[in-house]
N, C-alpha and C. Protein backbone atom coordinates (compact mmCIF):
# COMPACT_ATOMS: atom_id res chain seq x y z
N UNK A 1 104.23 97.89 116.59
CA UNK A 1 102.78 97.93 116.48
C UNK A 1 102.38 99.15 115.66
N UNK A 2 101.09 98.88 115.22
CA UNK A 2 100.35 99.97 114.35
C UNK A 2 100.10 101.29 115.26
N UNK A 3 99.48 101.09 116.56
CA UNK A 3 98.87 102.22 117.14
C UNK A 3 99.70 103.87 117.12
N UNK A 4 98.86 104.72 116.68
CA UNK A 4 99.59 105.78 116.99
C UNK A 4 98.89 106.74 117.82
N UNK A 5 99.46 107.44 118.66
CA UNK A 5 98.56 108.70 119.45
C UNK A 5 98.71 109.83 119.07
N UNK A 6 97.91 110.22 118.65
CA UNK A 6 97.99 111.81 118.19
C UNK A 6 97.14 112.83 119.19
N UNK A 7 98.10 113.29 119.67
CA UNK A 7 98.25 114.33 120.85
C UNK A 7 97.27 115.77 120.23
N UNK A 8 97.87 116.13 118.89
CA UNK A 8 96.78 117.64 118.05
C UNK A 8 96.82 117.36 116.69
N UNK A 9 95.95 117.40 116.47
CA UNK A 9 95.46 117.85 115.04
C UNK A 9 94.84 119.41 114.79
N UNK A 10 95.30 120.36 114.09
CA UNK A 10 94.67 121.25 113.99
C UNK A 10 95.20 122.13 112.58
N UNK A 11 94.03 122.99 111.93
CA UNK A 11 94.19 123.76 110.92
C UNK A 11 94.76 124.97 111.28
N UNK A 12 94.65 125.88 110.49
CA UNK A 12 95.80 127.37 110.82
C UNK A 12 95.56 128.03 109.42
N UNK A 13 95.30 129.34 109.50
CA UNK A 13 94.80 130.08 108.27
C UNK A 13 95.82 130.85 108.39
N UNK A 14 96.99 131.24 107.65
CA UNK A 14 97.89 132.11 107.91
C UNK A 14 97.84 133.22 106.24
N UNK A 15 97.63 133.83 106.46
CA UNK A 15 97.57 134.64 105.27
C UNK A 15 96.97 133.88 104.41
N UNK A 16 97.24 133.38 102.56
CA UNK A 16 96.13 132.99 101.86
C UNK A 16 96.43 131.78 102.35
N UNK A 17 97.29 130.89 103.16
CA UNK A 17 97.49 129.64 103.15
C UNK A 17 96.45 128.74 104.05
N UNK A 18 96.36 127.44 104.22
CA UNK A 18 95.77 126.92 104.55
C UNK A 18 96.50 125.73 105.47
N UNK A 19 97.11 126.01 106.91
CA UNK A 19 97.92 125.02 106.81
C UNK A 19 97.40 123.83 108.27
N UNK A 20 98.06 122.66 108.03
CA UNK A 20 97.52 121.33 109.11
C UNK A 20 98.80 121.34 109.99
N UNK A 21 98.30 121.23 110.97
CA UNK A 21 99.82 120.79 112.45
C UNK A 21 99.34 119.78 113.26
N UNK A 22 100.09 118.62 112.96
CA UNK A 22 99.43 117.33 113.62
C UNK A 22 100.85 116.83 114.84
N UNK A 23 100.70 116.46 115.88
CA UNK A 23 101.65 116.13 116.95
C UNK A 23 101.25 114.95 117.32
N UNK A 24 102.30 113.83 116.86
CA UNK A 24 102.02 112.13 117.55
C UNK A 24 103.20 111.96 117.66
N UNK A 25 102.53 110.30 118.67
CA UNK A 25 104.08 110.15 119.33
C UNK A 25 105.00 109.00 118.09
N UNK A 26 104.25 109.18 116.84
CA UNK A 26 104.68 108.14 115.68
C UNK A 26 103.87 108.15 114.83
N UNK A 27 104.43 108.15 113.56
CA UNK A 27 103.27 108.15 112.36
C UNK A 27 103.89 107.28 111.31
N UNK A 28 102.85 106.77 110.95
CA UNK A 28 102.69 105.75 109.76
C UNK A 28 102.75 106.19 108.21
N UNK A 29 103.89 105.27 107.67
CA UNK A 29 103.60 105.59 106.39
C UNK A 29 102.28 105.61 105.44
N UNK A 30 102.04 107.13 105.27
CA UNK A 30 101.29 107.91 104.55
C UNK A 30 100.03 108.51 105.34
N UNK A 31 100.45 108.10 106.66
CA UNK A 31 99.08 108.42 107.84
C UNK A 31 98.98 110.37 107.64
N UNK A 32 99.28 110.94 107.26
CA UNK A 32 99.39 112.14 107.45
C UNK A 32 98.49 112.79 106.21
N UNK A 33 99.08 112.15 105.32
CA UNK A 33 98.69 112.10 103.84
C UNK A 33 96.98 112.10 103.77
N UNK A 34 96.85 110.65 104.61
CA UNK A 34 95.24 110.07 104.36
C UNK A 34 94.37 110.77 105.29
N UNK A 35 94.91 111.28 106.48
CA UNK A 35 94.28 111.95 107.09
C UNK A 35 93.85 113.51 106.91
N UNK A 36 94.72 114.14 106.15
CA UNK A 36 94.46 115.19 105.58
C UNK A 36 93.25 115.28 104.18
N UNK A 37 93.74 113.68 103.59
CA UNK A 37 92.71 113.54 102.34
C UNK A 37 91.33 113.45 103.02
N UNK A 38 90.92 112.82 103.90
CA UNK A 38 89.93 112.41 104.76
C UNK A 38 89.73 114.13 105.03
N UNK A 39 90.06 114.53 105.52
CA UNK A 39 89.18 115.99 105.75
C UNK A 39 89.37 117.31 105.42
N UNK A 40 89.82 116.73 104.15
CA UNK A 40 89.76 117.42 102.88
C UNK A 40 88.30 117.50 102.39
N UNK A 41 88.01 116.10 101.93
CA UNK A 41 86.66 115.55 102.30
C UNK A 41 85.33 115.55 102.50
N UNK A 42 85.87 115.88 103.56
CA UNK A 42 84.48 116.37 104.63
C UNK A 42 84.40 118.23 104.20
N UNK A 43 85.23 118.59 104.49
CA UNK A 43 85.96 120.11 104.19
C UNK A 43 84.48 120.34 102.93
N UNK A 44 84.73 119.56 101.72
CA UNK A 44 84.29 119.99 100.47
C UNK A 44 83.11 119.45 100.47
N UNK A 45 82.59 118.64 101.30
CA UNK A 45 81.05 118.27 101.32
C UNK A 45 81.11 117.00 101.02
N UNK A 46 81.81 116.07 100.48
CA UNK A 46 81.74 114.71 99.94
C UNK A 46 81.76 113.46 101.05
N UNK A 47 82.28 113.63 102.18
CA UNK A 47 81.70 112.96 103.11
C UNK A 47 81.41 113.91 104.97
N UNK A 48 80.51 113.41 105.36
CA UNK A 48 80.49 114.10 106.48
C UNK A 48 80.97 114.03 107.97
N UNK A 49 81.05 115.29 108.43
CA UNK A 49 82.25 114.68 109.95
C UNK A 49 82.01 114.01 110.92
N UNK A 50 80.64 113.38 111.05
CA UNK A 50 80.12 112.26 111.42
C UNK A 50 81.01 110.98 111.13
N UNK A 51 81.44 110.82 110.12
CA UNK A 51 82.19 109.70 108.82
C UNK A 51 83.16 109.77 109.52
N UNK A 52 84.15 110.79 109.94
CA UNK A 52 85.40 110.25 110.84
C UNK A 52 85.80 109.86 111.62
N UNK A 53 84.57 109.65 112.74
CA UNK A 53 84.33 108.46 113.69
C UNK A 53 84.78 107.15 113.25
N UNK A 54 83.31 106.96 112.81
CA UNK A 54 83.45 105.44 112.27
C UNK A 54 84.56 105.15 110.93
N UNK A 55 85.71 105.85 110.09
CA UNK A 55 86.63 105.64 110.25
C UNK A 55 87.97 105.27 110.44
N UNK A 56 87.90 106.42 111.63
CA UNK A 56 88.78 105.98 112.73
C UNK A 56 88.90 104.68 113.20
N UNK A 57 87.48 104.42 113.88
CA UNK A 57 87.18 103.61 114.52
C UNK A 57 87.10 102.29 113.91
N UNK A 58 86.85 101.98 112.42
CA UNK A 58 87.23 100.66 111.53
C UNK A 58 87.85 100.42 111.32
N UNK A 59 89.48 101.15 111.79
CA UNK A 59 90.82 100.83 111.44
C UNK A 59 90.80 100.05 109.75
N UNK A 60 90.24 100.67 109.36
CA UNK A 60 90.70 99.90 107.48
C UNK A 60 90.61 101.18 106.72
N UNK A 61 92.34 101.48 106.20
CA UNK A 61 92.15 102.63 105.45
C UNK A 61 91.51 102.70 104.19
N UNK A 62 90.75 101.99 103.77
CA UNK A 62 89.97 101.98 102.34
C UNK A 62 89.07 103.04 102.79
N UNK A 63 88.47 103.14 103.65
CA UNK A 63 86.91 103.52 104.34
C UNK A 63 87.82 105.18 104.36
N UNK A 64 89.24 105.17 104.83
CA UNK A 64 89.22 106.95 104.48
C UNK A 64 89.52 107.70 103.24
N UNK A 65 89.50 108.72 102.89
CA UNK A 65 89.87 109.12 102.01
C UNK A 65 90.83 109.32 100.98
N UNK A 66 90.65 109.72 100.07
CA UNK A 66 92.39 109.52 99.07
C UNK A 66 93.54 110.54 99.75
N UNK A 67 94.44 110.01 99.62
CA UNK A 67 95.82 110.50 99.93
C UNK A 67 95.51 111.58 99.79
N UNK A 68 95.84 112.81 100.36
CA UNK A 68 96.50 114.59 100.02
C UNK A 68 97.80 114.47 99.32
N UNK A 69 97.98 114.93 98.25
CA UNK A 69 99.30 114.91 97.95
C UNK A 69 100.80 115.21 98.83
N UNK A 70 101.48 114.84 98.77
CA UNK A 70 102.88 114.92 99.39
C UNK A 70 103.39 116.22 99.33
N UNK A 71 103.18 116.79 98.20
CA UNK A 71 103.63 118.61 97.75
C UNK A 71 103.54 119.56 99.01
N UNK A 72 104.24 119.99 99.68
CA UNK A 72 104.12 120.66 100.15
C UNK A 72 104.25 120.33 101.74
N UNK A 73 104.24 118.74 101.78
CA UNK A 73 104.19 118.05 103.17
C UNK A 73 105.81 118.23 103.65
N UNK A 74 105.97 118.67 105.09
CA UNK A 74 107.18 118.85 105.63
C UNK A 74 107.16 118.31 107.24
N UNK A 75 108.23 117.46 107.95
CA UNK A 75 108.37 117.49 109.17
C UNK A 75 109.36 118.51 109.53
N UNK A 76 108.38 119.40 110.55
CA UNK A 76 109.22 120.79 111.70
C UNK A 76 109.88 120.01 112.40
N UNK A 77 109.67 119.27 113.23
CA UNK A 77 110.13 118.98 114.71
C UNK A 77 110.46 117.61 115.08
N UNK A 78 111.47 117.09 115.56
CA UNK A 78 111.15 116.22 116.32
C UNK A 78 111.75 115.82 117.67
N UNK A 79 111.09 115.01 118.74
CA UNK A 79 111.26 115.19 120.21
C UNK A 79 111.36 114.29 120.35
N UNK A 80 112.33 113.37 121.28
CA UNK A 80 112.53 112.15 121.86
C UNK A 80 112.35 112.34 123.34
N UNK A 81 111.94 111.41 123.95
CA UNK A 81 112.24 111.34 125.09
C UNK A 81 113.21 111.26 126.05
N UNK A 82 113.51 112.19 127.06
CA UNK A 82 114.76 112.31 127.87
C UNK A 82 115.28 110.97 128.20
N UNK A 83 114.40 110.13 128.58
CA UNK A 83 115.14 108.47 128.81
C UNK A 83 115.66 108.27 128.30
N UNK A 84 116.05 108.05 126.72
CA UNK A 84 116.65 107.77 125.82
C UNK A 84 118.30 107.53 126.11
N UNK A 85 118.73 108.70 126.36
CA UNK A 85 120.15 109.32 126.75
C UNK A 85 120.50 108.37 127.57
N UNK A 86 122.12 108.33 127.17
CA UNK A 86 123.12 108.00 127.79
C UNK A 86 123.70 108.94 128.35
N UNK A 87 123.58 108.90 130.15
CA UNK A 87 124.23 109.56 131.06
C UNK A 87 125.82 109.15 130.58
């Protein structure tokens, strides 16, 4: 299935940088991308954060914003669940 849960989304100003830390339990090809373009966005005035409601909520990615480029995009972490394992 499509659904994903995203647990945080959040920005981080670390010296001149500008950086995004998003935590789900699964992400979609280019979901990271569009979601960053999306409030990028809003960020620069071109749509407002009202707009990411509805969205969200229309599930049709046309309605969000253009991709963020890939440059610079990295996965830190990843966590499975203890069930997983073979005792």
């Amino acid at each position: 299935h499509f659904r994903c849960k995203i647990y945080e989304a959040r920005w981080e100003q670390k010296d001149d940088q500008l950086l995004f830390h998003i935590t789900a339990n699964r992400f979609l090809r280019g979901m990271v991308r569009a979601i960053v373009g999306t409030l990028l966005e809003i960020g620069f005035g071109h749509k407002q954060v009202e707009d990411l409601d509805r969205i969200i909520l229309s599930k049709d990615r046309t309605q969000a914003g253009k991709a963020a480029s890939a440059k610079g995009l990295f996965l830190s972490q990843i966590e499975y669940p203890t069930d997983i394992y073979l005792d």
